[in-house]
C-alpha atoms as a PDB file:
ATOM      1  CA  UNK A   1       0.000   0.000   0.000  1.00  0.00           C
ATOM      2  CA  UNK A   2       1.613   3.247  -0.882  1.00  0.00           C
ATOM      3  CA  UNK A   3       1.878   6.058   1.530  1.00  0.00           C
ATOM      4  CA  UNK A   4      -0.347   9.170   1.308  1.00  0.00           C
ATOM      5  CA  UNK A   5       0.752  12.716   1.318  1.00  0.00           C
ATOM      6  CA  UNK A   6      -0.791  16.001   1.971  1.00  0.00           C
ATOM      7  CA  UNK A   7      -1.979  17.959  -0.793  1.00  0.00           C
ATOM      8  CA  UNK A   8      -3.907  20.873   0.881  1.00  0.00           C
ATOM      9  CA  UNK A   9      -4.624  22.509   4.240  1.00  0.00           C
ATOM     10  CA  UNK A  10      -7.245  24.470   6.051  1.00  0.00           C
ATOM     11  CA  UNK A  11      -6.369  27.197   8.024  1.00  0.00           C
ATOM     12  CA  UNK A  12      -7.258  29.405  11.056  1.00  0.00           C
ATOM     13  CA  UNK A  13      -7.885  33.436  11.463  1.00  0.00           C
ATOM     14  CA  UNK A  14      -4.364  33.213  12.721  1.00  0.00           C
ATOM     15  CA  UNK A  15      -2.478  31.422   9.662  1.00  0.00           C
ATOM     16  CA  UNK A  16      -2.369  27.982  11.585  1.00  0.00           C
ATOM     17  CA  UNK A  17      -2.973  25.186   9.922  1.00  0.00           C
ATOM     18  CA  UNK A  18      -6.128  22.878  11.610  1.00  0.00           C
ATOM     19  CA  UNK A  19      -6.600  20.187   8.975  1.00  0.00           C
ATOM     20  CA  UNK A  20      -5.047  18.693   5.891  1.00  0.00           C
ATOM     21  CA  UNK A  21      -6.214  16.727   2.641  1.00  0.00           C
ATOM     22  CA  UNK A  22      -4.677  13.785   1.711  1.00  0.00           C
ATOM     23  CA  UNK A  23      -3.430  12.813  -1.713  1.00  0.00           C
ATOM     24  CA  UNK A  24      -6.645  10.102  -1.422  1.00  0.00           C
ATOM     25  CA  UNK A  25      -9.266  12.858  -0.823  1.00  0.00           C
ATOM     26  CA  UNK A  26      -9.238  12.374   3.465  1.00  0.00           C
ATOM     27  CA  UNK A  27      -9.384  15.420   5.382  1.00  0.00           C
ATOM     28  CA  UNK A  28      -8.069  14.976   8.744  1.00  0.00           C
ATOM     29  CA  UNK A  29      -8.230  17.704  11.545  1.00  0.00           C
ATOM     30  CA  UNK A  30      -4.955  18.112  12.963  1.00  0.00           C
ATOM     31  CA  UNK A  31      -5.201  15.724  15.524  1.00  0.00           C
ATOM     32  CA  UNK A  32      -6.208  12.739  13.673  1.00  0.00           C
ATOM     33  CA  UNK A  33      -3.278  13.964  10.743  1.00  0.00           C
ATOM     34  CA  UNK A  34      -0.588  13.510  13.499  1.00  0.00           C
ATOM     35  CA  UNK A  35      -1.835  10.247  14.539  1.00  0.00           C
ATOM     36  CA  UNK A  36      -1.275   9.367  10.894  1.00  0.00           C
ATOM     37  CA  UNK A  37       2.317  10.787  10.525  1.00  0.00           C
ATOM     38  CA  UNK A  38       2.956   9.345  13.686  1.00  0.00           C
ATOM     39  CA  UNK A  39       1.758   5.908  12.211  1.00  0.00           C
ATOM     40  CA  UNK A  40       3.973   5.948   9.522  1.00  0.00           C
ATOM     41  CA  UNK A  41       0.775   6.731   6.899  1.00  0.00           C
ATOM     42  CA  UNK A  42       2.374  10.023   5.578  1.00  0.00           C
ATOM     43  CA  UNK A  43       4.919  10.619   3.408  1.00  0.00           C
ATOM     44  CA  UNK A  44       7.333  13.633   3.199  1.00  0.00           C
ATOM     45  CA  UNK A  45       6.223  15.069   6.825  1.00  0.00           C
ATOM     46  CA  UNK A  46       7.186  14.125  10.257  1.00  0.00           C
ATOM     47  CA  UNK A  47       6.557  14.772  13.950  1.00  0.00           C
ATOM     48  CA  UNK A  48       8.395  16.777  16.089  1.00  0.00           C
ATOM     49  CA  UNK A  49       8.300  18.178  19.734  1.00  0.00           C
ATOM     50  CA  UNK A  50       8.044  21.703  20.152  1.00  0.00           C
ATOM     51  CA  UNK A  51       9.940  24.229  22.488  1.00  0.00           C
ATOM     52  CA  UNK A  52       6.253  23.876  24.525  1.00  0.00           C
ATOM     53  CA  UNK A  53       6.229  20.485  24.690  1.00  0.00           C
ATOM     54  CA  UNK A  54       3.809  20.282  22.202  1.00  0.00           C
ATOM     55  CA  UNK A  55       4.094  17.730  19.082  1.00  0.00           C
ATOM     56  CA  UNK A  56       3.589  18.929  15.393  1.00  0.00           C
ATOM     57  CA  UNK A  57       3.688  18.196  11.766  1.00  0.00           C
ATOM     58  CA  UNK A  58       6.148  19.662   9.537  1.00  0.00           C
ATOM     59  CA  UNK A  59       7.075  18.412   6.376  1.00  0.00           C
ATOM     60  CA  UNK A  60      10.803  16.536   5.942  1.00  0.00           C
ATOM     61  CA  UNK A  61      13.555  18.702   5.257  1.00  0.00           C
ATOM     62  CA  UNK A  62      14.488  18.884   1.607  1.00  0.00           C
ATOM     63  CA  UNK A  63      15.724  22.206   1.334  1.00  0.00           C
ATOM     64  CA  UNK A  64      12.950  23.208  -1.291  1.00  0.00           C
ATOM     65  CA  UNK A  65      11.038  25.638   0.331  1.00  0.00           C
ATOM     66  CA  UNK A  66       8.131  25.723  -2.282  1.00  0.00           C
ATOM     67  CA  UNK A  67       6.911  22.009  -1.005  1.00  0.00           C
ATOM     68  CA  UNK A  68       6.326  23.667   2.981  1.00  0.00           C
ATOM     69  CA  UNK A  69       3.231  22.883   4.217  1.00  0.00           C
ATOM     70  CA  UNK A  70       2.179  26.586   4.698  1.00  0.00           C
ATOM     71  CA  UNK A  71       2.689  26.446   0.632  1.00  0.00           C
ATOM     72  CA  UNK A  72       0.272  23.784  -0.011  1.00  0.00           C
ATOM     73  CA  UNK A  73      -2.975  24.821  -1.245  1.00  0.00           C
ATOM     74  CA  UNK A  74      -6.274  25.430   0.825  1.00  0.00           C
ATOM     75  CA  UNK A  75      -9.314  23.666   0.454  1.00  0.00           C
END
């Protein structure tokens, strides 16, 4: 089974994102998309823990800027 990827996000007043399509038409809020990453069902994005103890998703460091998940598309 090949891995799914985000293809577009949804995003708050404040510029955060709160949920993401998948390349298979899912939309997952935030929560449930970290579960996922977390799971291994994602590819190109990862989990990390933030300076508030917090985890989040941020896509895998390629060093092109243009595939950032603030860059994907909203939906």
């Amino acid at each position: 089974m090949q891995r799914k990827s985000f293809v577009a996000v949804q995003k708050n007043g404040d510029g955060d994102i709160t949920a993401f399509k998948t390349s298979s038409g899912r939309v997952l809020q935030y929560e449930q998309a970290l579960q996922e990453v977390q799971g291994g069902n994602i590819q190109g994005v990862n989990a990390f823990k933030g300076r508030d103890g917090d985890l989040y998703i941020r896509g895998d460091a390629d060093g092109d800027p243009s595939n950032n998940l603030d860059q994907l598309p909203s939906f």
